[in-house]
N, C-alpha and C. Protein backbone atom coordinates (compact mmCIF):
# COMPACT_ATOMS: atom_id res chain seq x y z
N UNK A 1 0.82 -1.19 0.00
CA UNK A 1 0.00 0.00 0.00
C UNK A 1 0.87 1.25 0.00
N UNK A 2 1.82 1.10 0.53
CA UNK A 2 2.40 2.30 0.40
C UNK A 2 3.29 2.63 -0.50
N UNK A 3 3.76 1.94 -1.50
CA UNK A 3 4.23 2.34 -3.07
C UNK A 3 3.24 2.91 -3.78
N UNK A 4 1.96 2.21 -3.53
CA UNK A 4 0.72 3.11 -4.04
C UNK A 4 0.39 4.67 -3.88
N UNK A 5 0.90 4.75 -2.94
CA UNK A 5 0.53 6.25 -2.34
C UNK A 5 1.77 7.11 -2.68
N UNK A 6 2.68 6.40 -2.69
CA UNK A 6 3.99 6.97 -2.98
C UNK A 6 4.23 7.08 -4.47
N UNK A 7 3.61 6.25 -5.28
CA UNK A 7 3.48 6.38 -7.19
C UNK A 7 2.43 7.65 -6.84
N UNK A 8 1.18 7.47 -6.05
CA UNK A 8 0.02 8.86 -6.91
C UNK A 8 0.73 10.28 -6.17
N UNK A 9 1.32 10.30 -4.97
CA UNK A 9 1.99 11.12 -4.77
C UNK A 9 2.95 11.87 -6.05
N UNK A 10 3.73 11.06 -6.40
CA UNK A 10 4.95 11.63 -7.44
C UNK A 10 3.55 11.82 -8.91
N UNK A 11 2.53 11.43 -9.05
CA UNK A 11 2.11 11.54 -10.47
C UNK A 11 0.80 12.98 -9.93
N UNK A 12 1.15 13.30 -8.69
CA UNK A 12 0.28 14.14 -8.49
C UNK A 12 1.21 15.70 -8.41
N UNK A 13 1.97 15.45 -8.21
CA UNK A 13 3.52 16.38 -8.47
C UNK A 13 3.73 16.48 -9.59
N UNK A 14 3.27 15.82 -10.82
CA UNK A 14 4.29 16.07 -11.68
C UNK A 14 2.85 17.03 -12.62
N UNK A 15 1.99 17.28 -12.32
CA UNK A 15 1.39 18.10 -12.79
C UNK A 15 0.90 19.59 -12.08
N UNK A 16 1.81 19.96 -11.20
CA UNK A 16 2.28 20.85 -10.10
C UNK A 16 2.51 22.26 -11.48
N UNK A 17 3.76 21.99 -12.01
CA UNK A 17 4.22 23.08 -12.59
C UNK A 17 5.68 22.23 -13.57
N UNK A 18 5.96 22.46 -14.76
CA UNK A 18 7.12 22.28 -15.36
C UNK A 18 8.55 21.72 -14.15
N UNK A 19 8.58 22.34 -13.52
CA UNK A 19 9.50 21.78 -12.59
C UNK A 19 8.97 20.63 -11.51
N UNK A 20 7.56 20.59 -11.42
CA UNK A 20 7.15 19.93 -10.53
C UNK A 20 7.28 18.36 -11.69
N UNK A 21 7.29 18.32 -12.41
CA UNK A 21 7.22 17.64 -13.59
C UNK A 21 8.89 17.05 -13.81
N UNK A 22 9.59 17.81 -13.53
CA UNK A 22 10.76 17.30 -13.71
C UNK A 22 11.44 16.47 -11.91
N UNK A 23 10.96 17.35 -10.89
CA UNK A 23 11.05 17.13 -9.89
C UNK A 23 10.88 15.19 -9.28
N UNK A 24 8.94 14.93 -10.30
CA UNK A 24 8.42 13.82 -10.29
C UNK A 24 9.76 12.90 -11.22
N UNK A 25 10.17 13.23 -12.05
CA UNK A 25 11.25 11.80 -12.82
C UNK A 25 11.92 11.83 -11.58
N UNK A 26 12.88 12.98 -11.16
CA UNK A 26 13.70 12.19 -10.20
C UNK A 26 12.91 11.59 -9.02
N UNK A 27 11.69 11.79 -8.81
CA UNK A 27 11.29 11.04 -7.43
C UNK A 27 10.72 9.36 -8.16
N UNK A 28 10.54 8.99 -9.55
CA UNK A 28 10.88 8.12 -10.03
C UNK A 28 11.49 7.38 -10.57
N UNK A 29 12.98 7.75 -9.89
CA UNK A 29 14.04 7.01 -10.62
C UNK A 29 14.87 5.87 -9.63
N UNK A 30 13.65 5.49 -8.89
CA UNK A 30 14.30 4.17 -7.90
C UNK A 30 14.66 3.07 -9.30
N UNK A 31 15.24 2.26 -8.38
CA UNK A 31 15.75 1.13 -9.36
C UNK A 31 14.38 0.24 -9.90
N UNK A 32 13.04 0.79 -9.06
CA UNK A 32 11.73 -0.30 -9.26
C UNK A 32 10.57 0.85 -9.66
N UNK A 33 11.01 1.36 -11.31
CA UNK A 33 9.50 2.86 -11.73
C UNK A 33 8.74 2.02 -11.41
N UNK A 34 7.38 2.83 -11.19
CA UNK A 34 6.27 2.73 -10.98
C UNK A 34 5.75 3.38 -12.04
N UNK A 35 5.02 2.42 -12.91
CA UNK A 35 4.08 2.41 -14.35
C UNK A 35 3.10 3.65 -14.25
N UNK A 36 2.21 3.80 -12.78
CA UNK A 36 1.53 4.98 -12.53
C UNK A 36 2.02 5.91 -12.94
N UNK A 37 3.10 5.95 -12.00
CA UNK A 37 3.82 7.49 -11.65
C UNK A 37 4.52 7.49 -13.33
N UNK A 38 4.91 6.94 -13.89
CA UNK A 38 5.39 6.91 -15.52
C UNK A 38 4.22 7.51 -16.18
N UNK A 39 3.28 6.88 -15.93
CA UNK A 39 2.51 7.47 -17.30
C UNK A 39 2.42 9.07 -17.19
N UNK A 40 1.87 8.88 -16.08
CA UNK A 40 1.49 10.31 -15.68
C UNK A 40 2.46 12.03 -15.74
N UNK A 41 3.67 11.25 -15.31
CA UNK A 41 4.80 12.14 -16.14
C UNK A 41 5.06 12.47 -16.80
N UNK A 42 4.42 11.42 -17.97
CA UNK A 42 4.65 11.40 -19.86
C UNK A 42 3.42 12.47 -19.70
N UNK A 43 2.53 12.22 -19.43
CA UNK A 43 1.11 12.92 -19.99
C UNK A 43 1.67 14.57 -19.21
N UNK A 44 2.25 15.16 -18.08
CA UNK A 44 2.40 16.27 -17.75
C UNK A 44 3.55 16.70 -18.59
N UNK A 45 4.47 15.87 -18.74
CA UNK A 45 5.62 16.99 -18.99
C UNK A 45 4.82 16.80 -20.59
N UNK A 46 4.51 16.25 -21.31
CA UNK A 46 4.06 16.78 -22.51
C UNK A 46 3.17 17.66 -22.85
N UNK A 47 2.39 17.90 -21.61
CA UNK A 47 1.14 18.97 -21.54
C UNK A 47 1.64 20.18 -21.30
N UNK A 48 3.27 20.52 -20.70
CA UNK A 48 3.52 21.37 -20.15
C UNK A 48 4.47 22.09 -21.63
N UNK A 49 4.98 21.12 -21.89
CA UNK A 49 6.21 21.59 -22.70
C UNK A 49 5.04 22.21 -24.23
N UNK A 50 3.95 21.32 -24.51
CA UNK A 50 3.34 21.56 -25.36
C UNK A 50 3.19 23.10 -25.54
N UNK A 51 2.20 23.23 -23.90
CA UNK A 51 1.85 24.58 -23.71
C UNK A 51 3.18 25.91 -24.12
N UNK A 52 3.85 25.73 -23.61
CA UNK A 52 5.13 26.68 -24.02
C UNK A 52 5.24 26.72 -25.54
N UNK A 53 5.33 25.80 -26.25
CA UNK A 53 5.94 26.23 -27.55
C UNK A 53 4.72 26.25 -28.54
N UNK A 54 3.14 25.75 -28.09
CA UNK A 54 2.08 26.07 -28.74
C UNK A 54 1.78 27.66 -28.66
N UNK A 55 1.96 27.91 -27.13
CA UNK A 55 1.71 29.52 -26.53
C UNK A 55 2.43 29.96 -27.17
N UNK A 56 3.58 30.04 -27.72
CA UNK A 56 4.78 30.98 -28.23
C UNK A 56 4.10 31.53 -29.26
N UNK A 57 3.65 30.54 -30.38
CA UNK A 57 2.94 30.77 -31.45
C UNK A 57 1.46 31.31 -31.08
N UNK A 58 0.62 30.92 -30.66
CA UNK A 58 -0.70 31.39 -30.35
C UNK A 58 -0.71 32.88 -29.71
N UNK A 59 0.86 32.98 -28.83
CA UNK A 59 0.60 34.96 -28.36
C UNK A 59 0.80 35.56 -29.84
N UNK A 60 1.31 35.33 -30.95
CA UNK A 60 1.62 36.49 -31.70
C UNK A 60 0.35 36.28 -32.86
N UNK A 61 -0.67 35.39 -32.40
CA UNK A 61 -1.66 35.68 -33.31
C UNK A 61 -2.56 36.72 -32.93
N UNK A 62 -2.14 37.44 -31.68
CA UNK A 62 -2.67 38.53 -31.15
C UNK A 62 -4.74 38.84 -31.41
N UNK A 63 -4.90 37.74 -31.12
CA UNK A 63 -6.29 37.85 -31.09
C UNK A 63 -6.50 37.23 -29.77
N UNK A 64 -7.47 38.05 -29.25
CA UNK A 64 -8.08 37.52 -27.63
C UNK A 64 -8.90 36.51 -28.26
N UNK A 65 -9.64 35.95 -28.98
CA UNK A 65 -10.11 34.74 -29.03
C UNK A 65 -9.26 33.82 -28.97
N UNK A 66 -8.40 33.51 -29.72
CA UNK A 66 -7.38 32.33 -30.05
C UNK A 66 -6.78 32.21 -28.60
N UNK A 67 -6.23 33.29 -28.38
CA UNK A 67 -5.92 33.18 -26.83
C UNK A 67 -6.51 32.34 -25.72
N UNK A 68 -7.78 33.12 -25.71
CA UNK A 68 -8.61 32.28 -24.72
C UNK A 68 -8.86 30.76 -24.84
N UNK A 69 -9.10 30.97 -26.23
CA UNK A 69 -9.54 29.31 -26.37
C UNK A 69 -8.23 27.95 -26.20
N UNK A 70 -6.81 29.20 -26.37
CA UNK A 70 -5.69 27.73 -26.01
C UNK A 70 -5.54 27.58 -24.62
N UNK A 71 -5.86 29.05 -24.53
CA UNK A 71 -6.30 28.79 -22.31
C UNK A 71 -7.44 28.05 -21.90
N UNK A 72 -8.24 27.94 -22.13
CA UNK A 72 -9.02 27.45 -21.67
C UNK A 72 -9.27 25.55 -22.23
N UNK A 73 -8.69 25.42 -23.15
CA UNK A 73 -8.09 24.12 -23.73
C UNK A 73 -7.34 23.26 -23.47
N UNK A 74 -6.11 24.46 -22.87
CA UNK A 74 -4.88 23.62 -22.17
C UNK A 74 -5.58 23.49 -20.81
N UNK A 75 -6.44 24.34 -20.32
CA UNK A 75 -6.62 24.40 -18.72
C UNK A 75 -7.48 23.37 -18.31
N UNK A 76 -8.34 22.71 -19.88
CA UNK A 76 -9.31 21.50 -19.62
C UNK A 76 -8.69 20.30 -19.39
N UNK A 77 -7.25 20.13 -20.42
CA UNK A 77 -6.35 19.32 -20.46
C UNK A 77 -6.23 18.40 -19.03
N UNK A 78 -5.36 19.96 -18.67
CA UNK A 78 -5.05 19.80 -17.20
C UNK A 78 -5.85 19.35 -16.38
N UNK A 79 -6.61 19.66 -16.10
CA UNK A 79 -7.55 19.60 -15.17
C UNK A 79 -7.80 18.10 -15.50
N UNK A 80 -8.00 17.37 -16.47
CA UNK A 80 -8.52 15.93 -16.84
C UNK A 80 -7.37 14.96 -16.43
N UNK A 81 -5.89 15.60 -17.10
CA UNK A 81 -4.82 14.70 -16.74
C UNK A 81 -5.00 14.61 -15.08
N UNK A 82 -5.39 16.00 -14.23
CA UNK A 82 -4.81 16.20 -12.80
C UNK A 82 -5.48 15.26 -12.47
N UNK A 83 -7.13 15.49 -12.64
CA UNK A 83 -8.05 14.24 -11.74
C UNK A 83 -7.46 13.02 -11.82
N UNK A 84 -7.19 12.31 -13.15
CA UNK A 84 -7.21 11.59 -13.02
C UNK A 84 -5.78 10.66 -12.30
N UNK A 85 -5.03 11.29 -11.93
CA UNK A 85 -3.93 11.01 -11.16
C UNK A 85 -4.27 11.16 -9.91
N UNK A 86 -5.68 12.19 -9.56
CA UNK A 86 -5.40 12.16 -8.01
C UNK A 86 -7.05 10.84 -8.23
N UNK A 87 -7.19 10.16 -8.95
CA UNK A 87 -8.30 9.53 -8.61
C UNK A 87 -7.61 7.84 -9.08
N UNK A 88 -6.50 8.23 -9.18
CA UNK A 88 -5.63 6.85 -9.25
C UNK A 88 -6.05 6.28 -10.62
N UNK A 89 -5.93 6.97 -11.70
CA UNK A 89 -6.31 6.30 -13.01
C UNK A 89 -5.68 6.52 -13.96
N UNK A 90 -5.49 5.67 -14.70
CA UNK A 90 -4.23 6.10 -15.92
C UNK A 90 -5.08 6.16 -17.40
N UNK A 91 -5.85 7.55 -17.25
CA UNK A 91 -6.22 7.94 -18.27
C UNK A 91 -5.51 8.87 -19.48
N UNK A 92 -5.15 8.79 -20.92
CA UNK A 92 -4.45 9.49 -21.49
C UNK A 92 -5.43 10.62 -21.98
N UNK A 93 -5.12 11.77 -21.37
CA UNK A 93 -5.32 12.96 -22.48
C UNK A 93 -5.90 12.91 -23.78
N UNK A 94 -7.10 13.76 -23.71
CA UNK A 94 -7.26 13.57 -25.40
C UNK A 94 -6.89 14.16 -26.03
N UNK A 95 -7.01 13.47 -27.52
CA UNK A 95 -5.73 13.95 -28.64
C UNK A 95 -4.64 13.96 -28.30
N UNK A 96 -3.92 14.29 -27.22
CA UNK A 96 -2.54 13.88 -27.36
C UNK A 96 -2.07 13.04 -26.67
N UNK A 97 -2.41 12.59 -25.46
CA UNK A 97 -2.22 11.48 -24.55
C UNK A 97 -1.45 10.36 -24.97
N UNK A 98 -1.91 9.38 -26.12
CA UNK A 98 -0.85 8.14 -27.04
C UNK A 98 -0.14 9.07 -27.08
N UNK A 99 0.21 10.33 -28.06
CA UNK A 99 1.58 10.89 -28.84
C UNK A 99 2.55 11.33 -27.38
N UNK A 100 2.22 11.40 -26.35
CA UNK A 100 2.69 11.92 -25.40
C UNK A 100 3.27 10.70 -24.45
N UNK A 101 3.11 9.42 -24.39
CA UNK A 101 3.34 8.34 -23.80
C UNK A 101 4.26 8.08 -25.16
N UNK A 102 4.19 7.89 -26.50
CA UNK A 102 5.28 7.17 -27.31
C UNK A 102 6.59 8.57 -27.54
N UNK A 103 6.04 9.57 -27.18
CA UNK A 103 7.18 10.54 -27.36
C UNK A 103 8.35 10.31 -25.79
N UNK A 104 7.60 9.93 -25.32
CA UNK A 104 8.87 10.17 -24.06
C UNK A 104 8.44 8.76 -22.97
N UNK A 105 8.67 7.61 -23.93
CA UNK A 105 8.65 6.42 -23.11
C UNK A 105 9.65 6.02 -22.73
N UNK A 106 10.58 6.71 -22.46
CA UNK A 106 11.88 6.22 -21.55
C UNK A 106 11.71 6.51 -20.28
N UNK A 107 10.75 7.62 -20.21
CA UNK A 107 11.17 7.87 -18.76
C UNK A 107 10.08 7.27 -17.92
């Protein structure tokens, strides 16, 4: 029971903030990952890194619509990846969730 708590712990961190995200690999880098705490890493740090270099492009389309709608898009994201880490479930993200588990399945 208590690797359990200790995987949703680290997969509940890693959707904290970009660093909280990097913070979670090293709190999963015992010699025994935990598949939880893996997925869930894949699905944040790809949600996070996305956001940065999608946002880069989306600020200079300088329209408050486009804006809002990648805010409020990415913020649904989130919110779906977060639950479902704090509700102990290894649900992928839609639309990007697969591309985000085969992009960074090492870690």
């Amino acid at each position: 029971m208590h690797n359990l708590n200790k995987s949703n712990n680290t997969a509940i961190v890693a959707y904290l903030t970009l660093i909280g995200s990097v913070i979670a690999i090293f709190m999963n880098q015992e010699e025994n990952k935990n598949e939880f705490a893996s997925f869930h890493i894949r699905q944040a740090l790809g949600l996070f890194i996305s956001f940065f270099l999608l946002g880069y492009f989306v600020g200079y389309a300088n329209s408050w619509t486009a804006t809002s709608a990648f805010y409020i898009f990415y913020f649904i994201l989130w919110i779906y990846g977060f639950s479902g880490a704090l509700q102990g479930q290894k649900r992928p993200l839609p639309l990007v969730g697969a591309f985000f588990q085969s992009l960074f399945k090492s870690l």
